[in-house]
Protein backbone atom coordinates (compact mmCIF):
# COMPACT_ATOMS: atom_id res chain seq x y z
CA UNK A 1 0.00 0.00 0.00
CA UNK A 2 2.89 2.34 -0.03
CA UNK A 3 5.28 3.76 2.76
CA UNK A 4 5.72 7.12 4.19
CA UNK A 5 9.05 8.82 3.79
CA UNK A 6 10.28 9.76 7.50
CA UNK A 7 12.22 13.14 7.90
CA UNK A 8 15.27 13.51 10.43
CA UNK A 9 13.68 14.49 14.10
CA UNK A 10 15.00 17.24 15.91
CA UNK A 11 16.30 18.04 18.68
CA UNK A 12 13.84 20.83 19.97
CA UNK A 13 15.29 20.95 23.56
CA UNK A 14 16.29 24.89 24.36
CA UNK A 15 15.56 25.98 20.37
CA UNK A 16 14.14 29.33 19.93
CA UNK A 17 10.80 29.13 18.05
CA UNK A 18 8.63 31.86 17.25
CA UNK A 19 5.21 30.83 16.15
CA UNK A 20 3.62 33.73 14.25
CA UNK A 21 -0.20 34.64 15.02
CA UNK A 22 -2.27 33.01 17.71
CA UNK A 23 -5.62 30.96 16.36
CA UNK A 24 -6.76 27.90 15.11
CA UNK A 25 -2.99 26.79 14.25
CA UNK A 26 -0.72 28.60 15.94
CA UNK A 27 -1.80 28.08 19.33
CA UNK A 28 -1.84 24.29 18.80
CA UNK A 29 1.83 24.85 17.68
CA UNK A 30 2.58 26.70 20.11
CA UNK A 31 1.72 23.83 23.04
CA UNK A 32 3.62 21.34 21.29
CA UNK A 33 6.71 23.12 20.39
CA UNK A 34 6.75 24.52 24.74
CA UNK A 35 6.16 20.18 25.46
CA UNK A 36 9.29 19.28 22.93
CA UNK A 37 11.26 21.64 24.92
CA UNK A 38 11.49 24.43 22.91
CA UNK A 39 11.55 28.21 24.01
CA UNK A 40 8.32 29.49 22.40
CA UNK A 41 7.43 33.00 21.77
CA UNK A 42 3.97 33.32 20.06
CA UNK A 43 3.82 36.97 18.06
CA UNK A 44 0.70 38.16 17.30
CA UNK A 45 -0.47 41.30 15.38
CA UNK A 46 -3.81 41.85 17.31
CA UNK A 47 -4.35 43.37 21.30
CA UNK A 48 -8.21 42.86 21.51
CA UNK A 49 -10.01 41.08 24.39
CA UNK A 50 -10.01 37.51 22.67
CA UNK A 51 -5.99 37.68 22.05
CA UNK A 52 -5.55 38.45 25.57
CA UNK A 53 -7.48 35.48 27.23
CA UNK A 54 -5.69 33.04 24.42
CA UNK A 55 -2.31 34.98 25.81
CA UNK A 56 -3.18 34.23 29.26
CA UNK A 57 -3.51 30.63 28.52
CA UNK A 58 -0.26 29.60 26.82
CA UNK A 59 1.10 32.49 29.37
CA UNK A 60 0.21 30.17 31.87
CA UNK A 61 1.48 27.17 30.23
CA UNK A 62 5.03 28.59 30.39
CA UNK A 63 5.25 30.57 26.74
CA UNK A 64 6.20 33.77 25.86
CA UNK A 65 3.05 36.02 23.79
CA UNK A 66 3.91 39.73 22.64
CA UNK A 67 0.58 41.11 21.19
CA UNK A 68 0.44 44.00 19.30
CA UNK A 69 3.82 43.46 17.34
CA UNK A 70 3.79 40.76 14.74
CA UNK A 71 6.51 42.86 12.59
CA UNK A 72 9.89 42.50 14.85
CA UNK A 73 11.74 39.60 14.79
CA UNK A 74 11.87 38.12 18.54
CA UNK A 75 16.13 38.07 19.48
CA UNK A 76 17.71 34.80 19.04
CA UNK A 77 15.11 33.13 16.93
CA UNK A 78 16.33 29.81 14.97
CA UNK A 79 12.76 29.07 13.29
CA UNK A 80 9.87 30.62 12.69
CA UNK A 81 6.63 28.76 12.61
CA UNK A 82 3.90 30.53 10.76
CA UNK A 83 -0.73 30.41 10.67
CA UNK A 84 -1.20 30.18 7.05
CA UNK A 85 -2.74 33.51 6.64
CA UNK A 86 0.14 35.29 7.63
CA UNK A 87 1.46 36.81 4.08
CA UNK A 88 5.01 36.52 2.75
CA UNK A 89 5.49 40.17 2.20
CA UNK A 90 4.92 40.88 6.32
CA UNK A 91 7.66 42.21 7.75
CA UNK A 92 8.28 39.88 10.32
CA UNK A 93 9.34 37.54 7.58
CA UNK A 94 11.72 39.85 5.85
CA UNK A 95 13.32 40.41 8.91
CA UNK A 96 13.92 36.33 9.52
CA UNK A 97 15.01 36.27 5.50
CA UNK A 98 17.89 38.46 6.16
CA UNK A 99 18.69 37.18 9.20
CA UNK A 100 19.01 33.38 7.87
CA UNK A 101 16.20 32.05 10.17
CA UNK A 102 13.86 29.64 8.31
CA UNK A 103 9.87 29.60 7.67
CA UNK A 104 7.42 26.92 8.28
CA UNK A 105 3.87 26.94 8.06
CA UNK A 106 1.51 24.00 10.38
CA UNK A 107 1.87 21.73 7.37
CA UNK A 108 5.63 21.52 7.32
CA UNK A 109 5.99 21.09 11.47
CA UNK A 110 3.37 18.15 11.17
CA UNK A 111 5.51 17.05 8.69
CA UNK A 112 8.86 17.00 10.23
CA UNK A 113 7.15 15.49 13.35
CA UNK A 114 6.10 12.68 11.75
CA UNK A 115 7.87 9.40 13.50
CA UNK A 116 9.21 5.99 12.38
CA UNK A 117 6.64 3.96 10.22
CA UNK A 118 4.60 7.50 9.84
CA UNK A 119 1.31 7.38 7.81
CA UNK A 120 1.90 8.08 4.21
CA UNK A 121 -0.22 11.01 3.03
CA UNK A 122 -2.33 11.67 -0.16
CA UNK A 123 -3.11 15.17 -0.61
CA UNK A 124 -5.62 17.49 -2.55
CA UNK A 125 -5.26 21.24 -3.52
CA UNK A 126 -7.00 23.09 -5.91
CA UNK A 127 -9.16 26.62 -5.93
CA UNK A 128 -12.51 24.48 -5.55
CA UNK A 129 -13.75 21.30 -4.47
CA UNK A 130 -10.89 20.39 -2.11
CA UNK A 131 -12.94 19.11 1.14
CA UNK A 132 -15.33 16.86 -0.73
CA UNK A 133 -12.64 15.48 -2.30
CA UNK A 134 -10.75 14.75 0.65
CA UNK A 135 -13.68 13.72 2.43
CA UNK A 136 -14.51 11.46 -0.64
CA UNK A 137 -11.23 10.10 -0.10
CA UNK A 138 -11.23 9.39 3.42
CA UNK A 139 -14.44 7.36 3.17
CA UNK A 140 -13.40 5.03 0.61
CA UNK A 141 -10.15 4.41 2.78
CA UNK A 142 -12.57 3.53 5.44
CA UNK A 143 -14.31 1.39 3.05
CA UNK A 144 -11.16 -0.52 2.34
CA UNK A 145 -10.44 -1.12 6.07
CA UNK A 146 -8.12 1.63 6.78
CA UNK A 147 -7.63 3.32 9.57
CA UNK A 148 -7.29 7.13 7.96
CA UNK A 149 -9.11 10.94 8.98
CA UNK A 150 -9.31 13.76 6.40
CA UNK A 151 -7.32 16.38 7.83
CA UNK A 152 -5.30 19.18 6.93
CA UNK A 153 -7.12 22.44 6.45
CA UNK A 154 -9.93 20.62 7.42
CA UNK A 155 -11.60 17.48 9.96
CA UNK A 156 -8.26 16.55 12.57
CA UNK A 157 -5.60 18.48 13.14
CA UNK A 158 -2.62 16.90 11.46
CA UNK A 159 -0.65 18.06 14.52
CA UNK A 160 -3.16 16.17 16.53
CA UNK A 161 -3.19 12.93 13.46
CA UNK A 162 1.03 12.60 13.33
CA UNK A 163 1.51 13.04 17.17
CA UNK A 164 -1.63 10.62 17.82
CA UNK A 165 -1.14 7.19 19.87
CA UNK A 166 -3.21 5.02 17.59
CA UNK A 167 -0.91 5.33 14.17
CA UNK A 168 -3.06 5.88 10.90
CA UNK A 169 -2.33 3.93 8.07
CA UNK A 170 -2.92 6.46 5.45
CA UNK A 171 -4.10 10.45 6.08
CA UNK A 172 -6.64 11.80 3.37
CA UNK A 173 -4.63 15.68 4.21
CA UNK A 174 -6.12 18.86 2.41
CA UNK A 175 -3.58 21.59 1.89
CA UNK A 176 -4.48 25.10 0.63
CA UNK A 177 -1.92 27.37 -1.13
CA UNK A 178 -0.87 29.19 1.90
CA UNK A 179 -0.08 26.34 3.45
CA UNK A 180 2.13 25.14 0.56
CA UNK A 181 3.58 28.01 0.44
CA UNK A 182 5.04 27.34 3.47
CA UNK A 183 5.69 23.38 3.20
CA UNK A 184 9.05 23.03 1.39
CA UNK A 185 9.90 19.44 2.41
CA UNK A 186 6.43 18.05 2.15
CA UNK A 187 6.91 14.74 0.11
CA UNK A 188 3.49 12.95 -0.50
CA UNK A 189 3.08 9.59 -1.40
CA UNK A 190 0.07 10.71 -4.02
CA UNK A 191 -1.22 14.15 -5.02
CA UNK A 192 -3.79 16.35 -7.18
CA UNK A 193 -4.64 19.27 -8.13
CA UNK A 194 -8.28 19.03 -8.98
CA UNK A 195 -8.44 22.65 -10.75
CA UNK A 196 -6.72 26.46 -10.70
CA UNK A 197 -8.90 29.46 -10.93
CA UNK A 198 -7.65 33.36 -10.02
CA UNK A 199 -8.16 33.17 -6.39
CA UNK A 200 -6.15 34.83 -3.29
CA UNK A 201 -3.86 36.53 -5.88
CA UNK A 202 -3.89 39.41 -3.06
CA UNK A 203 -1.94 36.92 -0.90
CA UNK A 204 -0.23 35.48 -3.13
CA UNK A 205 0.46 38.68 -5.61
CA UNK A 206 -0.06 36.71 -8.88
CA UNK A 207 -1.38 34.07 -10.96
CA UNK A 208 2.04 32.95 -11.36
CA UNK A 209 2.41 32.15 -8.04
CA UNK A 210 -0.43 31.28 -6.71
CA UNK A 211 -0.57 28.40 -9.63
CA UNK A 212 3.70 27.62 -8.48
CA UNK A 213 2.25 27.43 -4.42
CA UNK A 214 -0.75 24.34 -5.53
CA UNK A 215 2.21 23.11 -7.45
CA UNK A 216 4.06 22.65 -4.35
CA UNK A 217 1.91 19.56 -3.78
CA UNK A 218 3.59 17.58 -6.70
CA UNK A 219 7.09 17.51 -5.37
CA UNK A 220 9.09 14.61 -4.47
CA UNK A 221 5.58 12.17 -4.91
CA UNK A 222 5.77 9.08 -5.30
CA UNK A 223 2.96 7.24 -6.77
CA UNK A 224 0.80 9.14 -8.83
CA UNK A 225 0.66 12.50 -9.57
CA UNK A 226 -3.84 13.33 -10.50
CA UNK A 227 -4.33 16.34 -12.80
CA UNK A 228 -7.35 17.31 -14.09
CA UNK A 229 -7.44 16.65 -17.90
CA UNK A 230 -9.78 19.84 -18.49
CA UNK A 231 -7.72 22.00 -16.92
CA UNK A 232 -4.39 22.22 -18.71
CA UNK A 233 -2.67 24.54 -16.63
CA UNK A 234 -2.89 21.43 -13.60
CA UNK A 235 -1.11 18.97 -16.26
CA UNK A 236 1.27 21.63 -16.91
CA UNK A 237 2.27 21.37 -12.86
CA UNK A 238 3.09 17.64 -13.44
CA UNK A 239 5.03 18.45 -16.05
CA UNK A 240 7.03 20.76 -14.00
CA UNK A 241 7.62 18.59 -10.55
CA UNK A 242 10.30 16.89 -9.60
CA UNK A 243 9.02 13.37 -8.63
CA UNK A 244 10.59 9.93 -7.73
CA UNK A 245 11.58 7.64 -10.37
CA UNK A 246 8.40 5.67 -11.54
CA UNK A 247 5.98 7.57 -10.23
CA UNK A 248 3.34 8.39 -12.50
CA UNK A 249 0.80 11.02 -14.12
CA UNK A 250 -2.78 10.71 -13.81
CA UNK A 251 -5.17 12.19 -15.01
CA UNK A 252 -9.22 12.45 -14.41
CA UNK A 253 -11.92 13.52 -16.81
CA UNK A 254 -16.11 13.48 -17.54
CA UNK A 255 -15.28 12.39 -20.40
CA UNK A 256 -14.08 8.46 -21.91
CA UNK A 257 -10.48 8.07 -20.33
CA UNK A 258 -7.51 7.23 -22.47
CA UNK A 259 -4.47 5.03 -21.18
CA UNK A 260 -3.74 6.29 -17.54
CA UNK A 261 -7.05 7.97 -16.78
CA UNK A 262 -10.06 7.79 -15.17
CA UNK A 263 -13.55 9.27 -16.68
CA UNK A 264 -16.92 8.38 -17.37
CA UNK A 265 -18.18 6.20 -20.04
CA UNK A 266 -22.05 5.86 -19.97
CA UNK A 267 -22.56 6.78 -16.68
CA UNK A 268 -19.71 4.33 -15.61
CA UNK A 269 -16.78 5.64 -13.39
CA UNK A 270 -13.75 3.87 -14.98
CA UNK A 271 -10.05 3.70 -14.27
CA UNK A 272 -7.65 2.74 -17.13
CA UNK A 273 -4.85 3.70 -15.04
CA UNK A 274 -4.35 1.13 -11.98
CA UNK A 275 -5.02 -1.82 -14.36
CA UNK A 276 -3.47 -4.45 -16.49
CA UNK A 277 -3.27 -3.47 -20.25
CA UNK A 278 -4.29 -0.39 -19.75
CA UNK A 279 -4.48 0.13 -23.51
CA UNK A 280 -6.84 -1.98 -23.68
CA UNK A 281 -8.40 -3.35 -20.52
CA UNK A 282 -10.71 -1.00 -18.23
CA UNK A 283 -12.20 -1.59 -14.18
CA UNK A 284 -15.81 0.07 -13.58
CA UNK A 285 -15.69 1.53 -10.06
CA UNK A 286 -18.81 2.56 -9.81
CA UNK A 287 -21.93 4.79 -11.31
CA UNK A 288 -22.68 8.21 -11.64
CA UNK A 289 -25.46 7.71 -9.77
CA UNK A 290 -23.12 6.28 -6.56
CA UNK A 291 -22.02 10.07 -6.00
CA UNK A 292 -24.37 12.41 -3.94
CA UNK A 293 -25.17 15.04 -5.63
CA UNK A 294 -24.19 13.73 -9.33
CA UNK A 295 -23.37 17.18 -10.68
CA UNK A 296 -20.67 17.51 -12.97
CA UNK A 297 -18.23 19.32 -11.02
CA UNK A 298 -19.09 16.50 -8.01
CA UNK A 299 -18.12 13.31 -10.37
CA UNK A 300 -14.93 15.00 -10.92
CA UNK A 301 -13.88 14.88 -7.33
CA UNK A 302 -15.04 11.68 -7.18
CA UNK A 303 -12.69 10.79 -10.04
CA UNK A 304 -9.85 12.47 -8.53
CA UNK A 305 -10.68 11.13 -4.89
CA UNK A 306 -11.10 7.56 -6.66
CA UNK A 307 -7.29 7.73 -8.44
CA UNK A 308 -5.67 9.19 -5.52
CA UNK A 309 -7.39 5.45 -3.43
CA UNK A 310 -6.30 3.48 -6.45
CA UNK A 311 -2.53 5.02 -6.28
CA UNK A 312 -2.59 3.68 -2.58
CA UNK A 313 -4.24 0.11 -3.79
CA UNK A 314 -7.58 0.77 -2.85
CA UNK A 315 -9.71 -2.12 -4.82
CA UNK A 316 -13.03 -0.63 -6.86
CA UNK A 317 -15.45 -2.23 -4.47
CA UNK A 318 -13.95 -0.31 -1.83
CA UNK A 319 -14.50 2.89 -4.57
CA UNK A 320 -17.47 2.04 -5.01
CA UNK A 321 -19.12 1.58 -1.34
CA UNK A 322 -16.99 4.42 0.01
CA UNK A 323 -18.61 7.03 -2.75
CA UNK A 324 -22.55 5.21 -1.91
CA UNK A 325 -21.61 5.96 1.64
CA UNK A 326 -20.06 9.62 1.49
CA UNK A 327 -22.55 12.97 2.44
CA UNK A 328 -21.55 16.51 1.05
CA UNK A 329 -21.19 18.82 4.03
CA UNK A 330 -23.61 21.20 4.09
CA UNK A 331 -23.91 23.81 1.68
CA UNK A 332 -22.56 22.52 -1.37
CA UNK A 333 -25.16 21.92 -3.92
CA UNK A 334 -27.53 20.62 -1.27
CA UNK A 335 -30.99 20.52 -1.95
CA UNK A 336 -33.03 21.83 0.42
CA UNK A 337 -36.75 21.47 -0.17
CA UNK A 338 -38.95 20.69 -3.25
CA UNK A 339 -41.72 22.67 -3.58
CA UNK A 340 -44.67 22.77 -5.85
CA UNK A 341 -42.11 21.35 -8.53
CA UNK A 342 -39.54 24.12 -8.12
CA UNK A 343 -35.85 22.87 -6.29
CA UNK A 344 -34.01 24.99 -3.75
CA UNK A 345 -30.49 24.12 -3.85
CA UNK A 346 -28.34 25.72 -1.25
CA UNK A 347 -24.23 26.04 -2.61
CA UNK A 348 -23.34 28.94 -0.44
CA UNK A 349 -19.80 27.66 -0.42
CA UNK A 350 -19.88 28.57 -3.92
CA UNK A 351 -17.55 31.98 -2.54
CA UNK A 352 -16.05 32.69 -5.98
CA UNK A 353 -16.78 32.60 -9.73
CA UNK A 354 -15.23 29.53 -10.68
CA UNK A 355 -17.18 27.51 -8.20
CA UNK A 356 -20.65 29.24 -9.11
CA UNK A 357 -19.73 28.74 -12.47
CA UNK A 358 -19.43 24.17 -11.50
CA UNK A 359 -22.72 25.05 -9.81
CA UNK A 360 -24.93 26.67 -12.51
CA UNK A 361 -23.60 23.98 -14.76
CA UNK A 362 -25.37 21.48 -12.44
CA UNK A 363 -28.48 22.75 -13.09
CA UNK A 364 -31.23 24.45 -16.29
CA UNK A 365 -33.10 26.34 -15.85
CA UNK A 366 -32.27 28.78 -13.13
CA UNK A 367 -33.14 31.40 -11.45
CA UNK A 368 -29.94 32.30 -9.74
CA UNK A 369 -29.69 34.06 -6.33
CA UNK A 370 -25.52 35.92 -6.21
CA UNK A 371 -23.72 38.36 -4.57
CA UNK A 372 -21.53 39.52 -1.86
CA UNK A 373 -18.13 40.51 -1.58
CA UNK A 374 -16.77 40.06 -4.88
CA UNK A 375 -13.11 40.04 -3.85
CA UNK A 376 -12.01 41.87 -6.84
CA UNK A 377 -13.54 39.60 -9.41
CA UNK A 378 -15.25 39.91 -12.59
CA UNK A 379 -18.22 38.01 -13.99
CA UNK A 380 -18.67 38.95 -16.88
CA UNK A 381 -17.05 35.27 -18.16
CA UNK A 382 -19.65 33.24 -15.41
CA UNK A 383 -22.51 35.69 -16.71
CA UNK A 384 -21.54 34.30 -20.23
CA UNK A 385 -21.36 30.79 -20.08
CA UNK A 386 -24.23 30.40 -17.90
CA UNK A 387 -26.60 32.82 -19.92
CA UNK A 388 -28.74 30.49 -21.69
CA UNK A 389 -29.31 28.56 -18.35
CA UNK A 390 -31.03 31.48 -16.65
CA UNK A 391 -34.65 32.01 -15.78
CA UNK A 392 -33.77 35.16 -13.85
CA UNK A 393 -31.37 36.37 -10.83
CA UNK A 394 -32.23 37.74 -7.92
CA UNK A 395 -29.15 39.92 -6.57
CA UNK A 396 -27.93 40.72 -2.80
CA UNK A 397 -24.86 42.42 -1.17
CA UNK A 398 -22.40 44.71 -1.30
CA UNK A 399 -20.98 43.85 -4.64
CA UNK A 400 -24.65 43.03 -6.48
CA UNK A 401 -23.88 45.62 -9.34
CA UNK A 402 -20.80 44.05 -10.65
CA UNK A 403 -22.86 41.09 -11.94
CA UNK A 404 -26.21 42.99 -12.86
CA UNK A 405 -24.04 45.00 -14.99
CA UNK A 406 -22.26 41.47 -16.41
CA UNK A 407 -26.04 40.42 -16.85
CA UNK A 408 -26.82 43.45 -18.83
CA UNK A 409 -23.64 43.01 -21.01
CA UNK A 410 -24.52 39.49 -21.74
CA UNK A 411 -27.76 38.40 -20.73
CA UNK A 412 -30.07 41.11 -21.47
CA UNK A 413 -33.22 39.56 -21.74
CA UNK A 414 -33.24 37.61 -18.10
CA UNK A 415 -35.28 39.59 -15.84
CA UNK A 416 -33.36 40.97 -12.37
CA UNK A 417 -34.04 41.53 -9.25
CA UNK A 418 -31.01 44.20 -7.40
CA UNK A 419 -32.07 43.71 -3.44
CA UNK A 420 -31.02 46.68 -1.94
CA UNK A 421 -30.90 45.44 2.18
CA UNK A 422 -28.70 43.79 4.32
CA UNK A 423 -30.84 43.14 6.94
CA UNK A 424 -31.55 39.98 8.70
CA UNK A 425 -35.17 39.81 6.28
CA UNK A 426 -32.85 40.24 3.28
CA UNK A 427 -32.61 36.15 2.29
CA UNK A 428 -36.16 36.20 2.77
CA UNK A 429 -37.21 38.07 0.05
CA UNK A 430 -34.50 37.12 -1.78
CA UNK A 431 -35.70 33.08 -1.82
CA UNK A 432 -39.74 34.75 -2.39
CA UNK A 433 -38.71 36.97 -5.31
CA UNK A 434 -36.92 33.64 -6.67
CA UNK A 435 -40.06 31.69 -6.42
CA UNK A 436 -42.29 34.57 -7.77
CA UNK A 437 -39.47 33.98 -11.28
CA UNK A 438 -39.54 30.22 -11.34
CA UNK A 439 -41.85 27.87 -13.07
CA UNK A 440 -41.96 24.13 -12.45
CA UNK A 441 -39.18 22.47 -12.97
CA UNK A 442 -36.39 25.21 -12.44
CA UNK A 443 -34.18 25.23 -10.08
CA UNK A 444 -33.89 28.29 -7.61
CA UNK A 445 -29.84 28.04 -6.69
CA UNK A 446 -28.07 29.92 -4.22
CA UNK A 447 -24.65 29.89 -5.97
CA UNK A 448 -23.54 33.60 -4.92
CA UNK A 449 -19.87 33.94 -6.46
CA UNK A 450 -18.44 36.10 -3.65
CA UNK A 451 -17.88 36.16 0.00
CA UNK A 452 -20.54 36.09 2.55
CA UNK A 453 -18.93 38.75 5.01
CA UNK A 454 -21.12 42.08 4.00
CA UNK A 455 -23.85 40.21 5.55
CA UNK A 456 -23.42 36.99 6.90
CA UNK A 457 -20.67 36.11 9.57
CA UNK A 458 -19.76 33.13 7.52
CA UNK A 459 -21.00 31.16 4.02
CA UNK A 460 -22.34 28.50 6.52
CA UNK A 461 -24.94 31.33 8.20
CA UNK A 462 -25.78 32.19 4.56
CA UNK A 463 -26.44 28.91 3.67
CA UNK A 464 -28.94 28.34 6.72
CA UNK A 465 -30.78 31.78 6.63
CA UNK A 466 -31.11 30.19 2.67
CA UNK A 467 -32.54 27.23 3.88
CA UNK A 468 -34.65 29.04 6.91
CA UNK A 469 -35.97 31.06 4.43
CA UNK A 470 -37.21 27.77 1.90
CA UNK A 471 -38.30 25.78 4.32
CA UNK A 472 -40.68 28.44 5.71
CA UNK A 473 -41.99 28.89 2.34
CA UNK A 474 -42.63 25.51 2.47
CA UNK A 475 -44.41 25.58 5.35
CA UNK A 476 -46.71 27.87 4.14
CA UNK A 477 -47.07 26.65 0.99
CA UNK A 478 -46.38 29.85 -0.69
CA UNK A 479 -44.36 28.97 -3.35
């Protein structure tokens, strides 16, 4: 089933570490590094009232916290150990560049903490569709009989998964770009990129890079490296990496595969890459109709999640019962309610264009309910290629113009409704105006193409004032 590659340990005993913001990663880093031994001073940028009680805590614990001055580079420091949304430009990290002190992010101290006979990882990146796909993954490695968790930028901590005392036998890990970014001796045993789309280019400061950081999760594998066939610019990466000898590209498509692919060939999932002959011989895995929801965009990760299993050995019933038994989390092209012969389908999560744009391909017609904070985007690309899909759009959120004028520019004749609240009644009459477009049979989608933060504290509180909102139309019987 493959073998994880096992980095040198450290001594940490007496080494100056400072681990750079306080949250969700750093303050787990923190509390190891201080129980290795190591003299830990956490540097965060914030003062308020919740940085102060964390700072109390690991205060307690024995570890240094300086709030208020992420910028100056604590004396004596040998490592840094970085949150992933710190930015490389920040000053704190030109400071350890010219003083020779190196960078790590999360990823890369779970990584070098790994131990003898460490789980072997398979890892997924890509701008969308990155936690189903590692979810996918981890439930067909459950099918199979493995002991695994889908962690990473999601599930366990993979602090939590490599330090564990019951070993894994194989982690299903998620890594975003910043993370990358900051994992330079990551070796995984399998990886893919399931797609690349402009996103977090303020981060990142280009295409360029951003595209080089998801490429990041190609180096040094050793099995398979999964690409997906439509998107060119994720074979390219393969091309690119420097892999171990024999390991392999792999490529997934909706279409019939080819020699070392997997695709779709009437409504069969099929691998002609992890067989014998592939030039001529085929496995079925499973069917379209095994994946929940089938959407295009959704059989894709299922493709990828299915060659990244097969890299590791995983046999196609396994593929099969692990996809029949795997949920999407909420808010990704769930359907919420039927009613009166119109579908409410809530993809909140759908937080840029590229993922709206998998979404409204699900679906025809549509009457499409977007907006929020676009994030710099355009639309006028989505507007086009959905166009001919669209009963009408309803419109909320700070950004809202940006795509009615995209609608104007290339979908004149759909009718538009620009919401112009943010109050807590907003999704309301958002979901109602929706209705009052759709006939029976449409589909009223909640695929919004930008941020939820104008006026929602998250995508997930979107999602369920969305869903609030149907299912009390429901109720009344409204619709």
């Amino acid at each position: 089933m493959g073998s994880g590659q096992v980095t040198e340990q450290l001594d940490w005993n007496g080494k100056r570490v400072t681990v750079a913001g306080l949250g969700v990663s750093g303050i787990p880093a923190a509390r190891v590094l201080h129980g290795l031994g190591a003299l830990v001073t956490v540097v965060n940028d914030g003062d308020d009232e919740r940085s102060r009680a964390q700072a109390a805590e690991l205060e307690a614990d024995g570890i240094t916290v300086r709030l208020g001055d992420g910028a100056t580079l604590p004396s004596g420091t040998e490592l840094i150990v970085t949150t992933p949304g710190w930015r490389p430009d920040k000053p704190l990290f030109t400071a350890a560049a010219e003083a020779g002190v190196e960078i790590w992010g999360d990823v890369e101290l779970a990584w070098r903490l790994r131990g003898p006979g460490a789980a072997p990882w398979l890892a997924v990146t890509g701008t969308n569709g990155k936690t189903t796909t590692v979810r996918m993954l981890a439930s067909i490695l459950e099918a199979a009989g493995l002991r695994t968790a889908a962690v990473g930028n999601i599930g366990v901590s993979l602090l939590d998964a490599v330090l564990g005392e019951e070993p894994y036998d194989v982690l299903a890990v998620e890594l975003s770009s910043y993370q990358l970014h900051w994992a330079p001796s990551v070796r995984v045993h399998s990886g893919a990129v399931l797609n690349l789309a402009p996103d977090h280019l303020d981060w990142h400061g280009s295409m360029e890079a951003y595209a080089a950081d998801k490429g990041r999760i190609y180096e040094g594998n050793q099995v398979a490296c999964v690409y997906n066939v439509a998107d060119r610019a994720t074979e390219d990466l393969v091309r690119e990496a420097d892999v171990e000898e024999g390991c392999r590209a792999i490529g997934f498509t909706l279409g019939t595969p080819g020699p070392s692919e997997l695709g779709v060939v009437e409504d069969i999932l099929v691998d002609r890459a992890f067989v014998g002959n592939r030039q001529k011989n085929a496995q079925e895995l499973a069917e379209v109709s095994d994946v929940q929801p089938p959407a295009p965009h959704n059989i894709a990760n299922a493709l990828a999640a299915a060659a990244l299993a097969r890299a590791f050995g995983v046999d196609a019933k396994a593929v099969r019962d692990g996809l029949k038994a795997f949920r999407p989390d909420p808010h990704r092209i769930e359907l919420v309610e039927e009613v009166q012969g119109i579908a409410y389908v809530d993809d909140s999560k759908a937080t840029n264009t590229h993922a709206a744009e998998a979404s409204l391909a699900a679906y025809d017609p549509i009457v499409w309910i977007a907006g929020g904070l676009a994030k710099g985007a355009a639309f006028d690309e989505l507007v086009q290629k959905s166009a001919k899909r669209l009963r009408g759009a309803v419109l909320i959120g700070a950004d809202r113009a940006l795509i009615r004028e995209a609608l104007a520019r290339h979908a004149p004749e759909v009718p538009v409704v620009d919401l112009d609240r943010t109050d807590t009644g907003a999704m309301s009459e958002a979901v109602r105006e929706a209705t009052r477009l759709a006939h029976a049979g449409d589909t009223v989608l909640l695929a919004p193409a930008c941020a939820s933060m104008d006026m929602f504290t998250n995508y997930n509180k979107r999602g369920e004032a969305f869903a609030d909102a149907v299912r009390a139309l429901a109720a009344t019987g409204d619709a």
